[in-house]
Structure formats: structure tokens, C-alpha cells
PDB file of N, CA and C in Angstrom:
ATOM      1  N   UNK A   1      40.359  -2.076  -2.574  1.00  0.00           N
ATOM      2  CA  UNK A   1      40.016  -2.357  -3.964  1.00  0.00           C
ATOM      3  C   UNK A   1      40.348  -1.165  -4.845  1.00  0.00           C
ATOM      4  N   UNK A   2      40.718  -1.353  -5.886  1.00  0.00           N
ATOM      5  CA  UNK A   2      41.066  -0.124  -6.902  1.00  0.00           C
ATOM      6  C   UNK A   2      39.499  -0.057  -7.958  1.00  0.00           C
ATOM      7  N   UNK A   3      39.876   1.320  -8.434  1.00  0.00           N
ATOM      8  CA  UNK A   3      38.973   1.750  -8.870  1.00  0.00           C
ATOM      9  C   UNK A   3      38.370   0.955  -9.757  1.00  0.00           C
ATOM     10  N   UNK A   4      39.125   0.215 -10.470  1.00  0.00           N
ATOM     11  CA  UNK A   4      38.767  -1.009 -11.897  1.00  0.00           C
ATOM     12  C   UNK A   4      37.884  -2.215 -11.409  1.00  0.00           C
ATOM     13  N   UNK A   5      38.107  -2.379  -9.886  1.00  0.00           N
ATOM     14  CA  UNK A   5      37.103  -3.628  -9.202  1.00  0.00           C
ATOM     15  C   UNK A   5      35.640  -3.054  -8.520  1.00  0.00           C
ATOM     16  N   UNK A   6      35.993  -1.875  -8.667  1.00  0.00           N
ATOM     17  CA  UNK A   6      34.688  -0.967  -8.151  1.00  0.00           C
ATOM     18  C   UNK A   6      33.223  -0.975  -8.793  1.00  0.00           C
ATOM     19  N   UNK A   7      33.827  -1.037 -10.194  1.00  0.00           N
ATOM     20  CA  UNK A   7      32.695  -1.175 -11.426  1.00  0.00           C
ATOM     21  C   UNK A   7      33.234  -2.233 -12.530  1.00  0.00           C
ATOM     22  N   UNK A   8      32.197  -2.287 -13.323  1.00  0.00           N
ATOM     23  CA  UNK A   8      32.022  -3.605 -14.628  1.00  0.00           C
ATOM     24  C   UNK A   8      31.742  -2.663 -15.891  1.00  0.00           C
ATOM     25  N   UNK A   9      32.307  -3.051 -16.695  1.00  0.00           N
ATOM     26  CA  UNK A   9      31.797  -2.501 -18.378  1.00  0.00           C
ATOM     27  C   UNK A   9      30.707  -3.993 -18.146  1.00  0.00           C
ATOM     28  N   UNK A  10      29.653  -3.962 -18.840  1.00  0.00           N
ATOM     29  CA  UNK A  10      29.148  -4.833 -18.853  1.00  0.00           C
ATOM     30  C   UNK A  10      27.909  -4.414 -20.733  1.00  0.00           C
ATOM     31  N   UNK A  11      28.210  -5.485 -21.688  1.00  0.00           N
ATOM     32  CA  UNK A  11      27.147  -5.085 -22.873  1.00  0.00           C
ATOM     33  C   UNK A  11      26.087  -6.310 -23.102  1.00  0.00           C
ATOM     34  N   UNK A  12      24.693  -5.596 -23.197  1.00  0.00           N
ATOM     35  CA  UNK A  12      23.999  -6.836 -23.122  1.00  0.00           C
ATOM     36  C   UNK A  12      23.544  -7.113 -24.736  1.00  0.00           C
ATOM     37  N   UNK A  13      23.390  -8.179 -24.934  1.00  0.00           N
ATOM     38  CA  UNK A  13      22.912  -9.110 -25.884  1.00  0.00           C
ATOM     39  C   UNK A  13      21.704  -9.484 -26.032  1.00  0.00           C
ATOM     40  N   UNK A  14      21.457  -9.166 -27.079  1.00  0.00           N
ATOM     41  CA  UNK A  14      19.729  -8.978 -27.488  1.00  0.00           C
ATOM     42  C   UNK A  14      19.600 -10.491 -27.573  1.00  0.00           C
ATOM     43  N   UNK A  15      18.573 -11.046 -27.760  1.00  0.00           N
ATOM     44  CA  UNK A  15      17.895 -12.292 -28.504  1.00  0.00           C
ATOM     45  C   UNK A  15      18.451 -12.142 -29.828  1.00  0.00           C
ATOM     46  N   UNK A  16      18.073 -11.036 -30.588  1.00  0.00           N
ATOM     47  CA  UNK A  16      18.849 -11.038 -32.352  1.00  0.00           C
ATOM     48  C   UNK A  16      20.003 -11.047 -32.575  1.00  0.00           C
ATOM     49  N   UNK A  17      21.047 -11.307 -31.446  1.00  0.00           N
ATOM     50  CA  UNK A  17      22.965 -10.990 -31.435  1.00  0.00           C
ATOM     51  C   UNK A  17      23.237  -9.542 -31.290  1.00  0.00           C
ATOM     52  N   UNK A  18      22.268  -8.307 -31.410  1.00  0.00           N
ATOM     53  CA  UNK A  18      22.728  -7.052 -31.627  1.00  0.00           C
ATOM     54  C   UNK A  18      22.932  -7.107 -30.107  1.00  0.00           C
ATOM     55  N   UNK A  19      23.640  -5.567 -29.768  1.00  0.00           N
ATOM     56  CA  UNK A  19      23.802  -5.692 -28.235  1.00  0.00           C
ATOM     57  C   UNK A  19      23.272  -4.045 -27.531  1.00  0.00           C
ATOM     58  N   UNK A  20      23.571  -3.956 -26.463  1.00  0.00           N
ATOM     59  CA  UNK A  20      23.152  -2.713 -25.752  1.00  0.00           C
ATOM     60  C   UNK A  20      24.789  -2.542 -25.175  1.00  0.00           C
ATOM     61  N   UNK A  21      25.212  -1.209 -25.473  1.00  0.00           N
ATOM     62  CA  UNK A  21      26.548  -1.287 -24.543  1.00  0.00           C
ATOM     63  C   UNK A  21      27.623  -1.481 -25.672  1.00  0.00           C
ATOM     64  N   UNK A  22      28.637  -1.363 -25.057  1.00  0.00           N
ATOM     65  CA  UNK A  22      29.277  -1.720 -22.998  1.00  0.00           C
ATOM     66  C   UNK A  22      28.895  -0.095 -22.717  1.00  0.00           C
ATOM     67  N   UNK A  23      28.426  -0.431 -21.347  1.00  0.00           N
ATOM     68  CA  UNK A  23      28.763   0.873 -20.106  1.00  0.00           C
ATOM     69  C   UNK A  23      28.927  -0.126 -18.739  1.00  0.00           C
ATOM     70  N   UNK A  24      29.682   1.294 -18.217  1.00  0.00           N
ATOM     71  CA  UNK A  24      30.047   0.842 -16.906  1.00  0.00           C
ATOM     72  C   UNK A  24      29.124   0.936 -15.721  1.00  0.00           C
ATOM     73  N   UNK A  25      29.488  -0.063 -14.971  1.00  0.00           N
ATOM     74  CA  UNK A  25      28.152  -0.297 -13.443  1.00  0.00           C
ATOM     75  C   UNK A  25      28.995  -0.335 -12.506  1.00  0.00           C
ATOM     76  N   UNK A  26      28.652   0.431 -11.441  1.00  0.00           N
ATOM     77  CA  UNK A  26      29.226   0.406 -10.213  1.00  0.00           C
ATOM     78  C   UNK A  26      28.880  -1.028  -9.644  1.00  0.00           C
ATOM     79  N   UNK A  27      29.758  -1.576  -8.651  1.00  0.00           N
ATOM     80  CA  UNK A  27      29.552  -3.140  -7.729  1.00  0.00           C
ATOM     81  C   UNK A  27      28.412  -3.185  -7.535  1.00  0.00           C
ATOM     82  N   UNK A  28      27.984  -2.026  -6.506  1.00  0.00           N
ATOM     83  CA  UNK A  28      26.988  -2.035  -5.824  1.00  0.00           C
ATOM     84  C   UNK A  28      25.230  -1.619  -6.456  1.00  0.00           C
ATOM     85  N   UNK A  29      25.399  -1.245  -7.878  1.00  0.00           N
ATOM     86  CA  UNK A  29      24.206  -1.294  -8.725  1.00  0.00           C
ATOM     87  C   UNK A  29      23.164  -2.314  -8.543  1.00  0.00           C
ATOM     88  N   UNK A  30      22.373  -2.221  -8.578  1.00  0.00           N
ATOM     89  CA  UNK A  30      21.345  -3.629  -8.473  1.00  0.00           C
ATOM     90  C   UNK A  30      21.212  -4.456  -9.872  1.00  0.00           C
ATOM     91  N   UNK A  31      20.288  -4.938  -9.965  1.00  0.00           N
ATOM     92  CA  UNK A  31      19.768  -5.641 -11.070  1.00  0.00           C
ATOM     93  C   UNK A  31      18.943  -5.075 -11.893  1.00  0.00           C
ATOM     94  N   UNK A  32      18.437  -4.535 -11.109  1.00  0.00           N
ATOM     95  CA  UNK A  32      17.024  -3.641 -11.270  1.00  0.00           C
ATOM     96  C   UNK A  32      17.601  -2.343 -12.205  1.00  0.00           C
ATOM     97  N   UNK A  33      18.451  -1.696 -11.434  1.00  0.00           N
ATOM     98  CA  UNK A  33      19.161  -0.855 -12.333  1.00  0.00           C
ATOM     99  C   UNK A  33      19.771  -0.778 -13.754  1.00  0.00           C
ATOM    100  N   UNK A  34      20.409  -2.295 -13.845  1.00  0.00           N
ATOM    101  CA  UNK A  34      20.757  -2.713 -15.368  1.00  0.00           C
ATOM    102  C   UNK A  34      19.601  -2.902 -16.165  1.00  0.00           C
ATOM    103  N   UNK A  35      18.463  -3.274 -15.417  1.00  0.00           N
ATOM    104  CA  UNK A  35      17.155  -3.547 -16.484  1.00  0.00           C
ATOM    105  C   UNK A  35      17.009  -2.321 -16.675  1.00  0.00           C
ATOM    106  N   UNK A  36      16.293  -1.287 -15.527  1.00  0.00           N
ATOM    107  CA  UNK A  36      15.820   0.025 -16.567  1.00  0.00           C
ATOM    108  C   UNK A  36      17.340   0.500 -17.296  1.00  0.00           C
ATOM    109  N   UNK A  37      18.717   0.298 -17.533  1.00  0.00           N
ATOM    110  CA  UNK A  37      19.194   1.040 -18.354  1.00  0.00           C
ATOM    111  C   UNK A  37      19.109   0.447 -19.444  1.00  0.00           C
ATOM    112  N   UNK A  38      18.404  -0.990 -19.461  1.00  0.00           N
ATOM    113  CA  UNK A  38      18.777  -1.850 -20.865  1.00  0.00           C
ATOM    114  C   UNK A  38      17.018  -1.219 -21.505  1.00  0.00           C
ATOM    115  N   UNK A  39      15.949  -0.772 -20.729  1.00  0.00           N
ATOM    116  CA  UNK A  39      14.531  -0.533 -21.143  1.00  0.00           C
ATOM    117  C   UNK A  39      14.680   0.881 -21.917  1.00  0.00           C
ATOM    118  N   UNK A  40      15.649   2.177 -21.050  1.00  0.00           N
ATOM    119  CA  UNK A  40      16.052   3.238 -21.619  1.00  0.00           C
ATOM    120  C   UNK A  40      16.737   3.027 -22.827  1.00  0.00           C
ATOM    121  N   UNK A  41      17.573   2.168 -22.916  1.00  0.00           N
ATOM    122  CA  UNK A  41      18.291   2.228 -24.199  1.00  0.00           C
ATOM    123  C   UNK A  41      18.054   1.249 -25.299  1.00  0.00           C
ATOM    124  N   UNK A  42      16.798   0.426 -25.414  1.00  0.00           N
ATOM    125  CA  UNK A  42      15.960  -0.469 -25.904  1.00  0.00           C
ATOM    126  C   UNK A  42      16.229   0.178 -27.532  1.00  0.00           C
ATOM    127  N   UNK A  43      16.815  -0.453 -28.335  1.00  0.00           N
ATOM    128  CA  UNK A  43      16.595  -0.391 -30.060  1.00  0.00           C
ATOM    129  C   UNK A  43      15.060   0.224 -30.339  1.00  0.00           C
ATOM    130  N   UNK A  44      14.767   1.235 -30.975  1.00  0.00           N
ATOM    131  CA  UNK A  44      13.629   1.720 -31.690  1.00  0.00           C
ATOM    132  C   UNK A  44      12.964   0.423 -32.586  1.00  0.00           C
ATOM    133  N   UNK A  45      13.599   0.098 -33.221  1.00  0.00           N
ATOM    134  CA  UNK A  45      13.350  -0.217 -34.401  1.00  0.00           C
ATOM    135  C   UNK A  45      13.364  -1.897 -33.825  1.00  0.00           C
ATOM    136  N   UNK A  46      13.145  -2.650 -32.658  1.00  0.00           N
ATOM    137  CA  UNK A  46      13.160  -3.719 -32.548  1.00  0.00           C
ATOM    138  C   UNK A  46      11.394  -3.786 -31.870  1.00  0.00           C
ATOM    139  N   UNK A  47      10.739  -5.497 -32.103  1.00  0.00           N
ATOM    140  CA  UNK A  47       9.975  -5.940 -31.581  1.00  0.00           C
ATOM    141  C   UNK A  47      10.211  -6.383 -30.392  1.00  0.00           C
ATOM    142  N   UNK A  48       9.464  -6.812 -29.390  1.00  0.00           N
ATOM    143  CA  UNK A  48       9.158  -6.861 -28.308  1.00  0.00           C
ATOM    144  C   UNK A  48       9.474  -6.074 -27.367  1.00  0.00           C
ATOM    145  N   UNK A  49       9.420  -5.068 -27.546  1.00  0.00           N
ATOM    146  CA  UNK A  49       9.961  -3.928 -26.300  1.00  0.00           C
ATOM    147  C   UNK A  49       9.711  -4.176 -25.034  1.00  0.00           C
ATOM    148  N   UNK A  50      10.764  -4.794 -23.802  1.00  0.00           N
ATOM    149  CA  UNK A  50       9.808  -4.415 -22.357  1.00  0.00           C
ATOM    150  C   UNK A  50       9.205  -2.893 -21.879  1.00  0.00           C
ATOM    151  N   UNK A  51       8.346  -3.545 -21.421  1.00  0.00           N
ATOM    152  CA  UNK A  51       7.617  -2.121 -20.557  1.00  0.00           C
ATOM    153  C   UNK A  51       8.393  -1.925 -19.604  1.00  0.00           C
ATOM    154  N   UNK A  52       8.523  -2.789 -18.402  1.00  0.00           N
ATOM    155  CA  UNK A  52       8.806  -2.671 -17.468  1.00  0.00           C
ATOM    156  C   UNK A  52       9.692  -3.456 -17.228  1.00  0.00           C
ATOM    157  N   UNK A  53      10.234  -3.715 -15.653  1.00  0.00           N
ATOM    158  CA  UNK A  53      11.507  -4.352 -15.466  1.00  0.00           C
ATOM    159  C   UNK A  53      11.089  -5.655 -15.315  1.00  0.00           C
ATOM    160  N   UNK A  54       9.929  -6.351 -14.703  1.00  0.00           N
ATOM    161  CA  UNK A  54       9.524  -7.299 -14.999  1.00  0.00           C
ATOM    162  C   UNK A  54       9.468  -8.179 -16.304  1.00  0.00           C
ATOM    163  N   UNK A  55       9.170  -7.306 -17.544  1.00  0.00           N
ATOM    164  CA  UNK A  55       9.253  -8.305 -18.896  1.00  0.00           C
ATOM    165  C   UNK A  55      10.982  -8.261 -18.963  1.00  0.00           C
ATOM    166  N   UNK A  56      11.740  -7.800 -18.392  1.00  0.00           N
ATOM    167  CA  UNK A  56      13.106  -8.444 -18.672  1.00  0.00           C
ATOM    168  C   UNK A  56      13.619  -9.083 -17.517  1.00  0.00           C
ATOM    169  N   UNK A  57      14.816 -10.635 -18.045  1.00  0.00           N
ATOM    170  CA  UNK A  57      15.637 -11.615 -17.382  1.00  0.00           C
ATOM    171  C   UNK A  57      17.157 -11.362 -17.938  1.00  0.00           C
ATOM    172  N   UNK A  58      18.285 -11.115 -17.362  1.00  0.00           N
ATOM    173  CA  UNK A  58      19.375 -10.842 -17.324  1.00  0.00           C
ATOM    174  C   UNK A  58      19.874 -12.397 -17.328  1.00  0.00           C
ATOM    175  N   UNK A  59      20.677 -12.824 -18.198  1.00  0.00           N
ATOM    176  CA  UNK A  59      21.769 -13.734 -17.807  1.00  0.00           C
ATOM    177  C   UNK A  59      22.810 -13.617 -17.917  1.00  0.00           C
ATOM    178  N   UNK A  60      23.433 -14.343 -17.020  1.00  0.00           N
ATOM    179  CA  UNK A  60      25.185 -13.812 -16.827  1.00  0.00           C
ATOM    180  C   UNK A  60      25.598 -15.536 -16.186  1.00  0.00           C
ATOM    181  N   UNK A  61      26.678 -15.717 -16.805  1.00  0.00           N
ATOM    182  CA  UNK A  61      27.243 -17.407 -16.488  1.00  0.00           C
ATOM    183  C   UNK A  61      26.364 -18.601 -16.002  1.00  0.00           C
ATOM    184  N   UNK A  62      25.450 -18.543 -17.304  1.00  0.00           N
ATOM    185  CA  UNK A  62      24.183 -19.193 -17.178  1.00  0.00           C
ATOM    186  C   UNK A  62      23.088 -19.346 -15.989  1.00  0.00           C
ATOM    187  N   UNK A  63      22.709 -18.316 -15.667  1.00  0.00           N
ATOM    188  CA  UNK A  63      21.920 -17.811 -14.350  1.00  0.00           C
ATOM    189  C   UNK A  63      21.592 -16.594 -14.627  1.00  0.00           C
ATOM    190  N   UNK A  64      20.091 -16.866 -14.235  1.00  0.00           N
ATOM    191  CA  UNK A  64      19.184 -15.599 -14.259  1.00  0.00           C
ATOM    192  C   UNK A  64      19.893 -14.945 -12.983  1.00  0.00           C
ATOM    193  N   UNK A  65      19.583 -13.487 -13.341  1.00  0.00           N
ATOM    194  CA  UNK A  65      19.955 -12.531 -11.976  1.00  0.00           C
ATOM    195  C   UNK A  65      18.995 -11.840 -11.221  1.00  0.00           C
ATOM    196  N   UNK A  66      19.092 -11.855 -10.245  1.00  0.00           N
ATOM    197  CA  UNK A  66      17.778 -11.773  -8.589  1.00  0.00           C
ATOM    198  C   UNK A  66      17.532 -10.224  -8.489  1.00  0.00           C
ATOM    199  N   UNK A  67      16.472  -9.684  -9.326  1.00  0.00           N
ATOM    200  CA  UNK A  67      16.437  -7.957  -9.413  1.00  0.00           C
ATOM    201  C   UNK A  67      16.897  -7.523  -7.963  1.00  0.00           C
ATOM    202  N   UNK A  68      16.872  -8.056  -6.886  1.00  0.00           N
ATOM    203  CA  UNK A  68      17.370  -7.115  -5.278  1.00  0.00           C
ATOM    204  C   UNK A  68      18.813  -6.969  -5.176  1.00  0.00           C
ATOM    205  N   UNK A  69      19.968  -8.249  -6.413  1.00  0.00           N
ATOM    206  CA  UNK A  69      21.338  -8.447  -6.260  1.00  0.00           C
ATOM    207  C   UNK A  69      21.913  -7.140  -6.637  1.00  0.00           C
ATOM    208  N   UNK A  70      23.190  -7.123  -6.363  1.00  0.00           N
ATOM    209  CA  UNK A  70      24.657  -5.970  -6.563  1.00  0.00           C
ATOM    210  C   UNK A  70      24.783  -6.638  -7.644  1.00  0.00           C
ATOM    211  N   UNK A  71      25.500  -5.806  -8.693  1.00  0.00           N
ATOM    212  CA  UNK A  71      26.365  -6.360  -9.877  1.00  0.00           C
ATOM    213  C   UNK A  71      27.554  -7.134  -9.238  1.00  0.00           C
ATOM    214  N   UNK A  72      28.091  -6.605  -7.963  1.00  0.00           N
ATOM    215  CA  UNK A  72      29.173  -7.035  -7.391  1.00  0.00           C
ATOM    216  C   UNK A  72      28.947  -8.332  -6.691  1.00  0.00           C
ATOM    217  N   UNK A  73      27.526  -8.769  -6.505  1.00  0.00           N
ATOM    218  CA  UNK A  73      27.218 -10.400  -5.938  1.00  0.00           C
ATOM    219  C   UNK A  73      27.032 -11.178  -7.229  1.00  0.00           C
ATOM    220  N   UNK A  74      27.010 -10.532  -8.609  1.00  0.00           N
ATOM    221  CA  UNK A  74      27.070 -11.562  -9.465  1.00  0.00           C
ATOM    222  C   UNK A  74      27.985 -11.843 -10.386  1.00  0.00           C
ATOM    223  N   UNK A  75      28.927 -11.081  -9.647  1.00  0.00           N
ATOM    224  CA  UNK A  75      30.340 -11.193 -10.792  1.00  0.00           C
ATOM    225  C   UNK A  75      30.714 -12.253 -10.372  1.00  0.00           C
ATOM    226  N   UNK A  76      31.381 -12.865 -12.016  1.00  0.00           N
ATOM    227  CA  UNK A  76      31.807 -14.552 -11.798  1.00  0.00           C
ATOM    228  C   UNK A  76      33.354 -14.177 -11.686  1.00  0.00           C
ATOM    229  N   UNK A  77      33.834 -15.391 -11.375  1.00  0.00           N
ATOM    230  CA  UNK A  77      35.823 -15.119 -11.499  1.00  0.00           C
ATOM    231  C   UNK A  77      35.897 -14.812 -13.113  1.00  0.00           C
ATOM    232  N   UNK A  78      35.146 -15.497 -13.999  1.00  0.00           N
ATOM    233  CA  UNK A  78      35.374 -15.585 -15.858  1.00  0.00           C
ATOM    234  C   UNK A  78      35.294 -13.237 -15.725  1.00  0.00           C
ATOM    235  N   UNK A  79      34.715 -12.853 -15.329  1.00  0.00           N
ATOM    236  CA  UNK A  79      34.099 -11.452 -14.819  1.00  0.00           C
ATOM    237  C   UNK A  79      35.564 -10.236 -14.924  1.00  0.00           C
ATOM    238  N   UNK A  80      36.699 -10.590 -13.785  1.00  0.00           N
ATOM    239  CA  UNK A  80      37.119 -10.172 -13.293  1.00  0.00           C
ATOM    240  C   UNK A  80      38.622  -9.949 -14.324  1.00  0.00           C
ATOM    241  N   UNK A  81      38.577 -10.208 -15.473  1.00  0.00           N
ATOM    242  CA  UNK A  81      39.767  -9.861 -16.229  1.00  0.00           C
ATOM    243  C   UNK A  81      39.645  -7.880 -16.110  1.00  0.00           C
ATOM    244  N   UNK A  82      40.725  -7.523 -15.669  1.00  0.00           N
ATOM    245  CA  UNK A  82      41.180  -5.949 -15.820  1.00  0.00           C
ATOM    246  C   UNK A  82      40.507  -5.610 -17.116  1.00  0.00           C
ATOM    247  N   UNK A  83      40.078  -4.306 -17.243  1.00  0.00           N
ATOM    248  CA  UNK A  83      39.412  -4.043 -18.330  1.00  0.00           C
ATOM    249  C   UNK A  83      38.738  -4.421 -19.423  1.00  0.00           C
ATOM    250  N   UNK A  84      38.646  -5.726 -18.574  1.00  0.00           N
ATOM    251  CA  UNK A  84      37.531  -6.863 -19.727  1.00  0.00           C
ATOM    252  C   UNK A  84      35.983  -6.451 -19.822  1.00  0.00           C
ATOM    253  N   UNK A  85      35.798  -6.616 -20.862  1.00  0.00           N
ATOM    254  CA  UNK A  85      33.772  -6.627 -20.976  1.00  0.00           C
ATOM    255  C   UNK A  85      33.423  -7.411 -21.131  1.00  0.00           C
ATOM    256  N   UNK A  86      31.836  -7.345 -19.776  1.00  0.00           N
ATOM    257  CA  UNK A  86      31.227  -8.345 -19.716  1.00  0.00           C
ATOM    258  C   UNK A  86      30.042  -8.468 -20.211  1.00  0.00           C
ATOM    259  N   UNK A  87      30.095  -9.822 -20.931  1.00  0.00           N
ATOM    260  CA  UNK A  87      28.274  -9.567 -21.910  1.00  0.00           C
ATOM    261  C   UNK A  87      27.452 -10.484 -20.919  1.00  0.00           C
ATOM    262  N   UNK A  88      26.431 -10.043 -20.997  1.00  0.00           N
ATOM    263  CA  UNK A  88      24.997 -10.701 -20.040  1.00  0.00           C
ATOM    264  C   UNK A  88      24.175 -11.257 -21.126  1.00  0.00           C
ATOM    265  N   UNK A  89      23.448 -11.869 -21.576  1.00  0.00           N
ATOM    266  CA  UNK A  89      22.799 -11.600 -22.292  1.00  0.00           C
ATOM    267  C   UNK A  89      21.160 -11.572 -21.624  1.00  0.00           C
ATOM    268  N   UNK A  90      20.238 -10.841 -22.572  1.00  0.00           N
ATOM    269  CA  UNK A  90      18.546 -10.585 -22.293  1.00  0.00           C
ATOM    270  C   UNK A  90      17.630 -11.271 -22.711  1.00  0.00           C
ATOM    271  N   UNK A  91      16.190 -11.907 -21.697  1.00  0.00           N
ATOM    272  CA  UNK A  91      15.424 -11.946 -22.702  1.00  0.00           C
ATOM    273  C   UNK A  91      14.420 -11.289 -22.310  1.00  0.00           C
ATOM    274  N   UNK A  92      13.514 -11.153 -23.142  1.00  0.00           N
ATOM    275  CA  UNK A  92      12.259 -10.315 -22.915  1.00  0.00           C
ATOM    276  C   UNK A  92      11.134 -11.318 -22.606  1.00  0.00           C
ATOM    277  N   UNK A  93      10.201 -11.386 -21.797  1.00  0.00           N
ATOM    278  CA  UNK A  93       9.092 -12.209 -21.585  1.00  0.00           C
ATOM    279  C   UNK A  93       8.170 -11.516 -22.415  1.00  0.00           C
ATOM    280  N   UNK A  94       7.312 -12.336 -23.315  1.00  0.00           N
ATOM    281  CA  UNK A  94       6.248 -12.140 -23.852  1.00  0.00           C
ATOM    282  C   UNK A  94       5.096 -11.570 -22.842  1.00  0.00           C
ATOM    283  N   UNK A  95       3.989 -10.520 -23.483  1.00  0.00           N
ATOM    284  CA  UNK A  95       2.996 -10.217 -22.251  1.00  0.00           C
ATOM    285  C   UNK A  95       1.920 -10.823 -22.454  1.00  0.00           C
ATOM    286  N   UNK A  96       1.587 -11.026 -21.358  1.00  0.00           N
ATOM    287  CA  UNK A  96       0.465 -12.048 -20.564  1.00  0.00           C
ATOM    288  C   UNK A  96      -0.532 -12.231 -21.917  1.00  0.00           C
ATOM    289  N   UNK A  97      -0.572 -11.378 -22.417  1.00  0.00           N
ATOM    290  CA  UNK A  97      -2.312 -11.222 -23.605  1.00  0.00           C
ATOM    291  C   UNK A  97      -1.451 -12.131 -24.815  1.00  0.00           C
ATOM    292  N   UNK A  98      -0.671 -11.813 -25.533  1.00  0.00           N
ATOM    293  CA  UNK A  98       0.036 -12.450 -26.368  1.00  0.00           C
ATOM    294  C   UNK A  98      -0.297 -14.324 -25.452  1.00  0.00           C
ATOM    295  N   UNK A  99       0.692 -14.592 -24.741  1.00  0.00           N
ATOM    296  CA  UNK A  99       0.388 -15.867 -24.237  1.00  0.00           C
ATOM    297  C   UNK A  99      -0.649 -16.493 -24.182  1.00  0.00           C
ATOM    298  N   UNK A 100      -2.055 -15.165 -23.709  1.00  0.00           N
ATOM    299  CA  UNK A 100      -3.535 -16.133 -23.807  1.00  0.00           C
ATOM    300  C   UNK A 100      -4.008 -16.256 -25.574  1.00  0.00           C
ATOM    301  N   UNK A 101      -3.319 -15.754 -26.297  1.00  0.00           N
ATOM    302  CA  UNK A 101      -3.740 -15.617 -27.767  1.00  0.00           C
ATOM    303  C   UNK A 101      -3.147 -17.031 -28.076  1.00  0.00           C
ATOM    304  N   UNK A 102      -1.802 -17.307 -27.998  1.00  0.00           N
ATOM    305  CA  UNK A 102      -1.278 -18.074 -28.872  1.00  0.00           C
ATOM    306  C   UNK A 102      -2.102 -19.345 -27.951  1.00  0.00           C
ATOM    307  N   UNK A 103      -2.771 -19.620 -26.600  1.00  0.00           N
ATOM    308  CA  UNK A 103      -3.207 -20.633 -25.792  1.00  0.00           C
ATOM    309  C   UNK A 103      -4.590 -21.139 -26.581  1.00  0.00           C
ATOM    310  N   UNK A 104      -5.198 -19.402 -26.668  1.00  0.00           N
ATOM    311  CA  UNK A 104      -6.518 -19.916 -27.317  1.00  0.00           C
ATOM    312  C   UNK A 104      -6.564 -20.255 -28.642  1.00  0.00           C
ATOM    313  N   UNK A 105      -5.647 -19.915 -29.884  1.00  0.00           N
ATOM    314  CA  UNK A 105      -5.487 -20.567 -31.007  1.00  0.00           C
ATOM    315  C   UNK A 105      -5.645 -22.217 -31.022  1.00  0.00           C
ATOM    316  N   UNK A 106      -3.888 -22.978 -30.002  1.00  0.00           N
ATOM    317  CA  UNK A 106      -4.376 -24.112 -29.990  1.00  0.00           C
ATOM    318  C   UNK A 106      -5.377 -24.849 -29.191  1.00  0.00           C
ATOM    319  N   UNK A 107      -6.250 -23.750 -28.767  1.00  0.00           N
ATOM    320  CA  UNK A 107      -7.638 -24.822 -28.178  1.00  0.00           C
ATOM    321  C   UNK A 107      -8.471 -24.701 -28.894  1.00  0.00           C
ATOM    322  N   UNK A 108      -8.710 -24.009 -30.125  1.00  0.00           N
ATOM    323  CA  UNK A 108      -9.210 -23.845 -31.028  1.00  0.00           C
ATOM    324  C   UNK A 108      -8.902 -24.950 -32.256  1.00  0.00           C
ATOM    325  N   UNK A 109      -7.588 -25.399 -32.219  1.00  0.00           N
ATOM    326  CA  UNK A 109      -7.838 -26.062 -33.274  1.00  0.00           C
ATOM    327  C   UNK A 109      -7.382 -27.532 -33.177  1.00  0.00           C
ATOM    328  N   UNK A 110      -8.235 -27.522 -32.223  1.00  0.00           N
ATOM    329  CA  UNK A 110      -8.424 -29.189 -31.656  1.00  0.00           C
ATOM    330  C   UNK A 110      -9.733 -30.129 -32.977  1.00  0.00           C
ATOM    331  N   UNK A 111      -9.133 -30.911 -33.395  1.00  0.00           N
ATOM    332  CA  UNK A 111      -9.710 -31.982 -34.047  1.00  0.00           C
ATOM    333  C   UNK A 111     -10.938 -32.589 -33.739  1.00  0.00           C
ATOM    334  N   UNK A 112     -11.964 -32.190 -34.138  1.00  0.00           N
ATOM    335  CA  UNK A 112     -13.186 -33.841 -33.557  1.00  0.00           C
ATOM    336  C   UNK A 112     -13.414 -34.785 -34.755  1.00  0.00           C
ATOM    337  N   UNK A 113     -13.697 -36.168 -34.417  1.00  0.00           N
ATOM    338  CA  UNK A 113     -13.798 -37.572 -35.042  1.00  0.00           C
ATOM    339  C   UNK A 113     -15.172 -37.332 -34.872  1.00  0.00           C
ATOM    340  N   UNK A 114     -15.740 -37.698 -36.243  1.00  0.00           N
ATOM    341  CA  UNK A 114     -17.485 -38.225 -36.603  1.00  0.00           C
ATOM    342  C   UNK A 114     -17.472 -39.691 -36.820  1.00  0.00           C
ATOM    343  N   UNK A 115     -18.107 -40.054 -36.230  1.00  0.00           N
ATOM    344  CA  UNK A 115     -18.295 -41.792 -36.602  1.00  0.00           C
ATOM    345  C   UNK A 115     -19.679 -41.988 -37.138  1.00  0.00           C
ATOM    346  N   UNK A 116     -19.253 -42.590 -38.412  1.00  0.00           N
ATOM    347  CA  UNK A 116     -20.450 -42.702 -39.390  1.00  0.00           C
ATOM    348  C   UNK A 116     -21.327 -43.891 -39.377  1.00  0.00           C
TER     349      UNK A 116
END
């Protein structure tokens, strides 16, 4: 393999269209690895920040990616153009407390009928 199949430019894509990137990933990088570089290089100035590698999901040719995978087990053939960049795009999972907020709002504003 030559050096160009070794690694990926790869830029990820926010939820808002802005992006992170391109940098390059070796094959053998994990998943895990692209998340903390996408958590390190996280926009200041954006909402929902992940904490951890858990509040982020990677997609790449419509498929989430398996934090234990190689970049090199998820390259698609669309992937493999010579000096092409590849966009993934991100999302961030909301945290757990947010989710029980917006749960208990609508159980809160459940309707009752008086019959007169």
C-alpha cells in the first residue's frame, strides 16, 4: 500500500453545516480517536458541547461508526478517491438531565376533563 492508502483526510460536519477539519487519520486509528479529536477541537462558541466520547455518533455512508473500529474498516469504496476528503458527519446526544426535563414538561402538561 502507498503512503496515500495508509491514512484519510477526513472533515467532520457539525449539525449547523460548519465543519471540524480536514486532518489526516492513519487506517488503523480507531473511532474513539476521531471522537476525542472532534471533542478537542469542538467550536467555542457552539451549544451542545460533548463531554465525552460517548455524547458523540460519527456517520460516514449512512452508518453510525463502532468506537472499537479502524478508520481503515470503515472506509467505503465512495472513500478511496487519491487525495479526496472525506466528510463524516456528527451528532451530539443530548445529556441524560436535559432528556428527563423535556419528559417531565410533557407529563406535566397533560389535560384533565371536569364533568359538570
Amino acid at each position: 500500500m502507498s503512503g496515500v492508502q495508509d491514512s484519510l483526510e477526513i472533515k467532520f460536519r457539525l449539525i449547523d453545516g460548519s465543519d471540524i477539519g480536514p486532518k489526516s487519520f492513519p487506517a488503523a486509528a480507531t473511532v474513539s480517536t476521531l471522537k476525542e479529536s472532534i471533542i478537542s477541537q469542538w467550536p467555542k462558541d457552539k451549544e451542545n458541547t460533548p463531554r465525552t466520547v460517548k455524547d458523540v455518533k460519527i456517520i460516514s455512508a449512512g452508518k453510525i461508526l463502532e468506537n472499537n473500529k479502524t478508520v481503515g474498516e470503515c472506509r467505503s469504496a465512495l472513500c478511496d478517491v487519491p487525495g479526496g476528503i472525506t466528510t463524516m458527519h456528527v451528532v451530539v446526544s443530548q445529556p441524560p438531565q436535559e432528556k428527563e426535563k423535556k419528559a417531565a414538561k410533557l407529563k406535566q402538561s397533560k389535560c384533565a376533563c371536569v364533568i359538570l
